[in-house]
Protein backbone atom coordinates (compact mmCIF):
# COMPACT_ATOMS: atom_id res chain seq x y z
CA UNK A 1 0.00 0.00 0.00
CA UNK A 2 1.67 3.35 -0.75
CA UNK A 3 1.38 6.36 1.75
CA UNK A 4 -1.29 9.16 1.36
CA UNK A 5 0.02 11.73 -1.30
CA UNK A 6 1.04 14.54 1.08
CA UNK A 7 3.32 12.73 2.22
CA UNK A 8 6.72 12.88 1.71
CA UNK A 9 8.99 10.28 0.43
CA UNK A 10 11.75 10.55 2.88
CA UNK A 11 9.51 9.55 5.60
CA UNK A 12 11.39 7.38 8.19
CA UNK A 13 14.21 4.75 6.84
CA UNK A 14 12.38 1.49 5.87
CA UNK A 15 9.77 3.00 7.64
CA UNK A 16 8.71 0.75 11.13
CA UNK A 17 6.76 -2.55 10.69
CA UNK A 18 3.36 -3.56 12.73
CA UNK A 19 2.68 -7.52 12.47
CA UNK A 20 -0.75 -7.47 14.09
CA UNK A 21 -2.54 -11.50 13.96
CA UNK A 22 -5.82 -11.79 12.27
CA UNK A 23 -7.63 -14.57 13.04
CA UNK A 24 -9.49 -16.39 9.37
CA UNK A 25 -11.67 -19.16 8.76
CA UNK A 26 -10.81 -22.94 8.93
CA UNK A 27 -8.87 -24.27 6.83
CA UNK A 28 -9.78 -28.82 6.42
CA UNK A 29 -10.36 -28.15 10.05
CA UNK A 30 -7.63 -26.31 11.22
CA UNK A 31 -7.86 -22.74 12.74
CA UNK A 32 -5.65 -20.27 10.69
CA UNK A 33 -3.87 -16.88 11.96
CA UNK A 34 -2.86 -14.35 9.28
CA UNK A 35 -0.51 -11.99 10.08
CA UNK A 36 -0.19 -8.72 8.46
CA UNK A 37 2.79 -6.64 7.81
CA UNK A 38 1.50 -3.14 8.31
CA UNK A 39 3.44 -0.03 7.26
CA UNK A 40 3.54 3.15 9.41
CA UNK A 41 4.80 6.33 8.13
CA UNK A 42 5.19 9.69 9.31
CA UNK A 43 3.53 13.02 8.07
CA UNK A 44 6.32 15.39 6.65
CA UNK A 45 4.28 18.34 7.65
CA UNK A 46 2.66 17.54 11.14
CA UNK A 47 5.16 14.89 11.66
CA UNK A 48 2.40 12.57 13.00
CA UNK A 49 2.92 8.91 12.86
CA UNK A 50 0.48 7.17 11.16
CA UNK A 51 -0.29 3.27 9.98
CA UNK A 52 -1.48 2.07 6.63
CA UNK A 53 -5.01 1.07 5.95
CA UNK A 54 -6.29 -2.48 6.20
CA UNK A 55 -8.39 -2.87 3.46
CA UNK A 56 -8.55 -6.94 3.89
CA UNK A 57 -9.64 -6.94 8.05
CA UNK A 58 -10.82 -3.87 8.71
CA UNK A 59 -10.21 -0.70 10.89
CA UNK A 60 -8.60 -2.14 15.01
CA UNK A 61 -10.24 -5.51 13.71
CA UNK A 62 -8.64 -8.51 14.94
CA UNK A 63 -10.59 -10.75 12.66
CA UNK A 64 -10.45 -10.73 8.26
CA UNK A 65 -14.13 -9.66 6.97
CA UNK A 66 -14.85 -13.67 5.91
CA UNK A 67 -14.69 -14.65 8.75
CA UNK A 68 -17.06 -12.06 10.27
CA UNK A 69 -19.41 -12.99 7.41
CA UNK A 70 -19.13 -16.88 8.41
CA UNK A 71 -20.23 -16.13 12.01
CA UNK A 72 -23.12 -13.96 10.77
CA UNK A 73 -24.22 -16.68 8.82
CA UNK A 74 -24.48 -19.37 10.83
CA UNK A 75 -26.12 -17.31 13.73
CA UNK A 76 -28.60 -16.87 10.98
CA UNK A 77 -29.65 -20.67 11.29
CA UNK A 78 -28.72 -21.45 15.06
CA UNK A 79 -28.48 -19.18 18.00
CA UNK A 80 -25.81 -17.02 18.93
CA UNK A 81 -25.08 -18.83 22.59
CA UNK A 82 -24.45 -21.89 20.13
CA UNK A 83 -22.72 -20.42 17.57
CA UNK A 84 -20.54 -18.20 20.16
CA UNK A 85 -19.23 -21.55 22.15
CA UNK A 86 -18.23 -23.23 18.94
CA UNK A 87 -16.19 -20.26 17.32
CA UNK A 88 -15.08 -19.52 20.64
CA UNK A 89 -15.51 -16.00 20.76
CA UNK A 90 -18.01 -13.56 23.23
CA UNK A 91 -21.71 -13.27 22.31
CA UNK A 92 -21.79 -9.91 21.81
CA UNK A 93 -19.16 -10.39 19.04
CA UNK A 94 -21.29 -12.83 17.27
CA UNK A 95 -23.93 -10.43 17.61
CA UNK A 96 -22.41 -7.57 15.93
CA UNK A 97 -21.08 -9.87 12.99
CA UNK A 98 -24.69 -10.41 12.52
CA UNK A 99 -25.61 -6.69 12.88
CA UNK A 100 -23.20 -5.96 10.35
CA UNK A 101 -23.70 -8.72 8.13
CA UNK A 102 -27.11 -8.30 7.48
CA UNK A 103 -27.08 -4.44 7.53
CA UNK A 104 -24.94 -5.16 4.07
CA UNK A 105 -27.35 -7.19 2.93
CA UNK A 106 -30.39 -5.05 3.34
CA UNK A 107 -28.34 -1.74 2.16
CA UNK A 108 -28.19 -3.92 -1.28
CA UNK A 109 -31.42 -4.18 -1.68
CA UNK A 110 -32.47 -0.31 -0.27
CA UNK A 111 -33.57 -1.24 3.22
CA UNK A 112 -32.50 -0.75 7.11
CA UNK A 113 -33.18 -2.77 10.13
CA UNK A 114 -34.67 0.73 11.29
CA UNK A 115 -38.16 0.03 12.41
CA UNK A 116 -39.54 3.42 11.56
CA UNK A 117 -37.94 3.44 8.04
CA UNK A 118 -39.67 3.66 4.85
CA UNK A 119 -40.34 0.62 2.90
CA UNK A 120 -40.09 -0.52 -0.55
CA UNK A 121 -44.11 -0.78 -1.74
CA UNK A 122 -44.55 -3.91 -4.31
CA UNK A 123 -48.16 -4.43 -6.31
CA UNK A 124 -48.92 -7.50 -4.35
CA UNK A 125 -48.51 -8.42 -0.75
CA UNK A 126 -48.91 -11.01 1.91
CA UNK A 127 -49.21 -10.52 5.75
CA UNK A 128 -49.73 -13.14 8.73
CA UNK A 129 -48.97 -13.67 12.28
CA UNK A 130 -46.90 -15.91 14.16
CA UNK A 131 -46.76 -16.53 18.02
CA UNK A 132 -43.87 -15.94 19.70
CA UNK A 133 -45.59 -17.67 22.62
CA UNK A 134 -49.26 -19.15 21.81
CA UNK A 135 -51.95 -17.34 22.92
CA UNK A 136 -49.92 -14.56 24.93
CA UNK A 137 -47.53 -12.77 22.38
CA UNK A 138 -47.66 -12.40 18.52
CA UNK A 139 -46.04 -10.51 16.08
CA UNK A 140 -46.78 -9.93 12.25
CA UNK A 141 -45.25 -10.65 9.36
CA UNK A 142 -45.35 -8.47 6.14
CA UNK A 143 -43.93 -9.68 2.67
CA UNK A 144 -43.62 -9.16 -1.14
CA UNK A 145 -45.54 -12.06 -2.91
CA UNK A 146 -43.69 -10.83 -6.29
CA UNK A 147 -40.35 -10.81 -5.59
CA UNK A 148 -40.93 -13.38 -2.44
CA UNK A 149 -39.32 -11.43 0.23
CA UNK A 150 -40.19 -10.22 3.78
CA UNK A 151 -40.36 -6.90 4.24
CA UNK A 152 -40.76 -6.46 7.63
CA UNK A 153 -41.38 -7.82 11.20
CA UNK A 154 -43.50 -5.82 13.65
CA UNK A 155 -44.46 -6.29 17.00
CA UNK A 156 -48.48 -7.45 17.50
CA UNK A 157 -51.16 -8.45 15.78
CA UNK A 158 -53.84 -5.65 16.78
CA UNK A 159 -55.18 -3.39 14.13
CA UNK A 160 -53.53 -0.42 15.21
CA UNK A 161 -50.63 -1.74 15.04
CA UNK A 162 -50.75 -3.75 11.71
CA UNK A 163 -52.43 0.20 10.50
CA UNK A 164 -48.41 1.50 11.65
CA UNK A 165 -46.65 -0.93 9.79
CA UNK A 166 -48.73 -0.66 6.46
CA UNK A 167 -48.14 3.23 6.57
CA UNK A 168 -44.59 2.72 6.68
CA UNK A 169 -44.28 1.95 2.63
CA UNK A 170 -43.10 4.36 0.44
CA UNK A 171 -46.34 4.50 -1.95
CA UNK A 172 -49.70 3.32 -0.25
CA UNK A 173 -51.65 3.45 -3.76
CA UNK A 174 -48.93 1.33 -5.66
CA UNK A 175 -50.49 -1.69 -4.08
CA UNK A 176 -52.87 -4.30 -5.70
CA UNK A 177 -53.77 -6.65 -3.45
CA UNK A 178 -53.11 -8.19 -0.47
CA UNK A 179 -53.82 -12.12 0.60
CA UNK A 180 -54.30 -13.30 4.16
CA UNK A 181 -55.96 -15.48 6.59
CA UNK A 182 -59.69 -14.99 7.47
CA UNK A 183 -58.52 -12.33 10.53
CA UNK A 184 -60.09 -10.12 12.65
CA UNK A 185 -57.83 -7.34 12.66
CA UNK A 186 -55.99 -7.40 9.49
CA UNK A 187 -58.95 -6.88 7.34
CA UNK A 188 -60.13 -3.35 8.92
CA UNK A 189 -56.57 -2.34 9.00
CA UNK A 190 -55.87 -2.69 5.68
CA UNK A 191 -58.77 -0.82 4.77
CA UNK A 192 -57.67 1.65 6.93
CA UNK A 193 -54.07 2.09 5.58
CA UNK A 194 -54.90 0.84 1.63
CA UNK A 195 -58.11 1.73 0.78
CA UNK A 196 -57.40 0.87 -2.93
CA UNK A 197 -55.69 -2.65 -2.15
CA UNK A 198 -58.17 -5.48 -2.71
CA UNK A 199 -58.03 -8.19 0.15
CA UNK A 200 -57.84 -11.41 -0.97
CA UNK A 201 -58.95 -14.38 1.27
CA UNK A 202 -56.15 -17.26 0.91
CA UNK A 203 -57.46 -20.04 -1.01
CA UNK A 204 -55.34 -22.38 1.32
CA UNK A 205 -57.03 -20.97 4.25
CA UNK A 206 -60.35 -21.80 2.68
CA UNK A 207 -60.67 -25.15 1.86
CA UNK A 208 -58.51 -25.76 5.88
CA UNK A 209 -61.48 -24.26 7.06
CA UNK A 210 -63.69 -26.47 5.28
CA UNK A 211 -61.27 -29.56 5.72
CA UNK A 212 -61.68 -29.09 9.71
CA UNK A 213 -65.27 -29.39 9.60
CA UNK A 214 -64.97 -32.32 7.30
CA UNK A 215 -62.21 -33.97 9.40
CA UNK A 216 -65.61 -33.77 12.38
CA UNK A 217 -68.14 -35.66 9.84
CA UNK A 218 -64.99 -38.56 9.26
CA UNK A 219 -63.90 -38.92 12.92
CA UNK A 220 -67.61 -38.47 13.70
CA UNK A 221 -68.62 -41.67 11.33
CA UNK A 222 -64.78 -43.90 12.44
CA UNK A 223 -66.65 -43.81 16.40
CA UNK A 224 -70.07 -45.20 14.88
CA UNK A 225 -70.92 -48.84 14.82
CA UNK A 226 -71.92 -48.77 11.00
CA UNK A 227 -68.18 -47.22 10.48
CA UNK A 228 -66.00 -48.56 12.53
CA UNK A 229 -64.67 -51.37 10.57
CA UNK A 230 -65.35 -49.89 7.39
CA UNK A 231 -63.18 -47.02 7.90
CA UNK A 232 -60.39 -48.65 10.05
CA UNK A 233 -57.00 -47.45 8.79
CA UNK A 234 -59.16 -46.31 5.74
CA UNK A 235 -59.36 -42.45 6.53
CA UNK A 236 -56.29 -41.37 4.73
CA UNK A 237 -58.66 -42.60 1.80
CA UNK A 238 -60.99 -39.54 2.12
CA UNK A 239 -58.40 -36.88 3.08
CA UNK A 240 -56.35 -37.04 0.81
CA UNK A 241 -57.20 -35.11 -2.69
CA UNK A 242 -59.19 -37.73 -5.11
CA UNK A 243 -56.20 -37.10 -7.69
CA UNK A 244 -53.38 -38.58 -5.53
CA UNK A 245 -55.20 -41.35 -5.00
CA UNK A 246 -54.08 -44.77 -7.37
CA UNK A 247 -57.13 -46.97 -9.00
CA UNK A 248 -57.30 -49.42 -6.49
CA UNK A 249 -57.60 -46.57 -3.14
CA UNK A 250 -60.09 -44.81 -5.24
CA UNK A 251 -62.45 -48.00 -5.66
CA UNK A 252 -61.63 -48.79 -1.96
CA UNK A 253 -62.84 -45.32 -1.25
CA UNK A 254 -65.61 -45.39 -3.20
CA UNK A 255 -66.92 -48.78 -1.72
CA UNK A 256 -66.64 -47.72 1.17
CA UNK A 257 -68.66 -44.62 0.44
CA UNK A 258 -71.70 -46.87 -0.90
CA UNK A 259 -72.27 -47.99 2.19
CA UNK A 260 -71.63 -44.94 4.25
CA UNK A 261 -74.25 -42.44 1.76
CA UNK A 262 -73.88 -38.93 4.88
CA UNK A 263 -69.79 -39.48 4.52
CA UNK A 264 -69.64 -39.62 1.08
CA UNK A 265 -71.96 -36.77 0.29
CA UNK A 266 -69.63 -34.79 2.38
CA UNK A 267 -66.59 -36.16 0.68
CA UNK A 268 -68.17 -35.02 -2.70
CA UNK A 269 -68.80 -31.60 -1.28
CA UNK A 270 -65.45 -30.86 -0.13
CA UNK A 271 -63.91 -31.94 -3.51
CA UNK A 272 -66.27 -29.84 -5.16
CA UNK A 273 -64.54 -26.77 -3.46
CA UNK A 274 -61.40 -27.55 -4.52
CA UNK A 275 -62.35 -27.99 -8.10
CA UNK A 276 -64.10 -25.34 -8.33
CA UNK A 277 -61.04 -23.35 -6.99
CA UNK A 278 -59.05 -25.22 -9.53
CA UNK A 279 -61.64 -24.69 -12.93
CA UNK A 280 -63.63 -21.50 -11.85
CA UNK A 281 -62.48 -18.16 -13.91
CA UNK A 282 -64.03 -14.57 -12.70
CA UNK A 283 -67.30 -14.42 -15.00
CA UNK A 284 -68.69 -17.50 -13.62
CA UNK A 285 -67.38 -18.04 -10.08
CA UNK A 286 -69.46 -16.18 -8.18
CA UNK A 287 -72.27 -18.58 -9.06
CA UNK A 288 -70.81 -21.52 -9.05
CA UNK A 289 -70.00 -20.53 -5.09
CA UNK A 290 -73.62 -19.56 -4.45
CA UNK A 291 -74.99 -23.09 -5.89
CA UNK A 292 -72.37 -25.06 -4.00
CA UNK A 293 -73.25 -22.85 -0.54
CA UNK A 294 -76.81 -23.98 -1.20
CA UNK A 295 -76.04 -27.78 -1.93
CA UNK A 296 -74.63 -27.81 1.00
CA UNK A 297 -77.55 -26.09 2.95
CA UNK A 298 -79.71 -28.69 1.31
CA UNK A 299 -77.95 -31.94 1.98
CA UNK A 300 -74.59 -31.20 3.54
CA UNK A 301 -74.03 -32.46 7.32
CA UNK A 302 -74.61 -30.78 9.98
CA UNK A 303 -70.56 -29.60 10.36
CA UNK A 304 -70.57 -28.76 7.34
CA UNK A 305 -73.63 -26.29 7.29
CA UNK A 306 -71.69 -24.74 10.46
CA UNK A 307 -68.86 -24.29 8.54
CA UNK A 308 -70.70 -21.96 5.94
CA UNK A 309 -70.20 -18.29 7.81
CA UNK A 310 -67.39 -17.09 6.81
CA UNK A 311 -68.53 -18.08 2.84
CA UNK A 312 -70.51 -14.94 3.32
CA UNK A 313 -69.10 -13.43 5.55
CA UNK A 314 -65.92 -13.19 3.74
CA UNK A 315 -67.39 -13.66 0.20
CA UNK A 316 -66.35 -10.82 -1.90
CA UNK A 317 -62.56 -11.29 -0.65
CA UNK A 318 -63.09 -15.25 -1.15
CA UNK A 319 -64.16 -14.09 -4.43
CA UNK A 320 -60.88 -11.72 -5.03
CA UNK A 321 -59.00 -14.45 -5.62
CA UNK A 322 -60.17 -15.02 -9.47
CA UNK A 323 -60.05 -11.25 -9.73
CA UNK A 324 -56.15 -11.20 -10.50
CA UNK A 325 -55.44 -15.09 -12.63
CA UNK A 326 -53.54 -16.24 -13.93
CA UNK A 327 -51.42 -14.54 -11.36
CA UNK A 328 -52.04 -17.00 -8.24
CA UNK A 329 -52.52 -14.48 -5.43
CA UNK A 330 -51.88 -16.84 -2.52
CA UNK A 331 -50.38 -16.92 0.97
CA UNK A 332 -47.83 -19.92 0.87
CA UNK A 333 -44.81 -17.90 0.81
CA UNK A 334 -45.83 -16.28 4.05
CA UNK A 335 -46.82 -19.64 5.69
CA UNK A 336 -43.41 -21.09 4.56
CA UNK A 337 -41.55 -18.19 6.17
CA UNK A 338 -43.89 -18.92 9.49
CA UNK A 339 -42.91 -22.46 9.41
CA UNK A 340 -39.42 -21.66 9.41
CA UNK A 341 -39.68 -19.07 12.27
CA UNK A 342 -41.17 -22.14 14.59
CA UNK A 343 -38.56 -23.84 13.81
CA UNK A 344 -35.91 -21.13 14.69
CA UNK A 345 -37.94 -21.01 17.91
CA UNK A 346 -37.91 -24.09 19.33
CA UNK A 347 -34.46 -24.55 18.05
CA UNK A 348 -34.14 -21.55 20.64
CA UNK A 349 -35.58 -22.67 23.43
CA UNK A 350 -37.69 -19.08 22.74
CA UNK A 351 -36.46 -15.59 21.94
CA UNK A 352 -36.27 -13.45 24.83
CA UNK A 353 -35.09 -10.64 22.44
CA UNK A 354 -37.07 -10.25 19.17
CA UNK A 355 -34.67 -7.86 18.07
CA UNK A 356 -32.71 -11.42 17.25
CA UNK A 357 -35.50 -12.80 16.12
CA UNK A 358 -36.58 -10.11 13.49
CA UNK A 359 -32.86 -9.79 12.37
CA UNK A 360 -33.19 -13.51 11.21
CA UNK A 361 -36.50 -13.51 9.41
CA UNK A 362 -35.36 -10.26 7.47
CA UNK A 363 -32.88 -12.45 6.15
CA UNK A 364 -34.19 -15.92 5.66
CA UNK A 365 -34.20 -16.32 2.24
CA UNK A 366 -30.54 -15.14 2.01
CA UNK A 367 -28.96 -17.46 4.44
């Protein structure tokens, strides 16, 4: 490296020589130390001393930059206590490798781990909650269904503070649509926040709902005397989808509907559903819900009828759905980034800092 320019060039014979150890990454299992020969010089007009920069480690770092970046990422997947007692280094170091690591990342893409900052606004958006301890604590989860990214973490689930985190994007009318569960609170917040977004009821989330109250009229019929037999280690046959089942399960299946008429009539119902999600289009869906809502009113069971509420309740956003194909407007990105923070959890033990917690989920999908 060659001194700044105003310096001069007869600036101490040889100049003096720092050899400060850098610690690396593992080499076939071995730790490796670098060590760096360091220049110092001294200013010819100030005459203050005055070392040579270290591009490679890093300004009174006693580590290089990869191996900064190979702490960050693996307390990305495990927690810091673990990751800390391996590397043998202090928690709070690991920390701030992961503070720094991800702060990078984000910077690349135009975003902060500031919680008040602005946020990038795509067409089409997804949002769900996640317990950080069931039925005490949640938190929500908001993310980019185009480009399949989170976009932030905030704390609760209430609608005043899912209303805070929506105002945060950059361009409230830039948005489309946005898919979710059947909730309480994020439906009136997000027609508080984007009055021109349309809400979009999860098709997932619909047929689960209608699945549960099936799963009743199944388990209801395995406890009878009449089904007993019949359906012993035979109630994967009706749960499953009708096209994943081979020949010889379907006939099973269907056998075993002749002689159980209520079951199968229910079975047929909740197939219907999920064909008509799968053939429906937007001129003709709307009435092809309305006669399968009143099919079931007419010879559904009774778990089934109970099951009908949030059909109208919830119909226009139900509806929504067929409003934006062939683009599938769905929530399984979200629910595959909630699956993964339960798993972070419990491979936790529990985060007693969220802060932790958030900086991981911002960065899932990069790790």
């Amino acid at each position: 490296m060659n001194p700044a320019p105003d310096v001069e060039k007869r600036v101490a014979r040889s100049t003096i020589r720092d050899s400060p150890v850098k610690r690396d990454i593992r080499l076939r299992g071995y730790q490796v130390y670098l060590i760096v020969d360091k220049r110092r010089f001294r200013c010819g007009r100030c005459q203050r001393p005055f070392t040579e920069r270290d591009s490679a480690c890093g300004r009174y770092q006693r580590t290089t930059e990869r191996f900064r970046d190979q702490v960050a990422k693996q307390a990305c997947q495990r927690p810091i206590t673990h990751v800390a007692q391996e590397e043998q280094v202090g928690t709070g170091f690991v920390h701030a490798c992961l503070y720094a690591w991800i702060e990078k990342k984000l910077e690349k893409k135009g975003r902060t781990l500031d919680e008040q900052a602005k946020l990038p606004t795509p067409q089409i958006l997804g949002i769900d909650e996640f317990a950080l301890r069931k039925g005490h604590r949640y938190d929500t989860i908001l993310c980019d269904l185009e480009s399949r990214d989170v976009l932030e973490v905030c704390e609760g689930r209430k609608k005043e503070e899912v209303v805070k985190l929506l105002e945060r994007l950059s361009d409230p009318d830039a948005v489309r649509a946005v898919s979710m569960d059947m909730s309480a609170s994020f439906r009136p917040a997000v027609a508080a926040a984007l009055p021109n977004a349309q809400i979009v009821v999860d098709h997932f989330h619909v047929i689960q709902h209608v699945m549960k109250a099936f799963r009743k009229v199944l388990s209801s019929w395995a406890r009878k005397k009449e089904g007993m037999i019949l359906l012993h280690r035979k109630q994967h046959l009706f749960l499953r989808a009708k096209e994943d089942l081979t020949q010889g399960e379907a006939r099973e299946r269907e056998r075993i509907g002749n002689r159980l008429p209520i079951l199968e009539k229910a079975w047929q119902l909740k197939e219907a559903l999920r064909t008509w999600y799968a053939t429906a289009t937007v001129a003709d869906a709307a009435g092809q819900l309305d006669a399968w809502i009143k099919h079931v009113q007419q010879e559904g069971p009774h778990a089934l009828r109970e099951a009908l509420s949030p059909f109208k309740n919830w119909r226009q956003e139900i509806l929504a759905f067929f409003q934006f194909l062939p683009i599938l407007v769905s929530n399984g990105f979200v629910e595959g980034k909630n699956n993964r923070t339960k798993a972070m959890i419990r491979q936790a033990y529990g985060y007693h800092n969220r802060y932790n917690l958030r900086m991981r989920i911002l960065l899932g999908a990069d790790t």
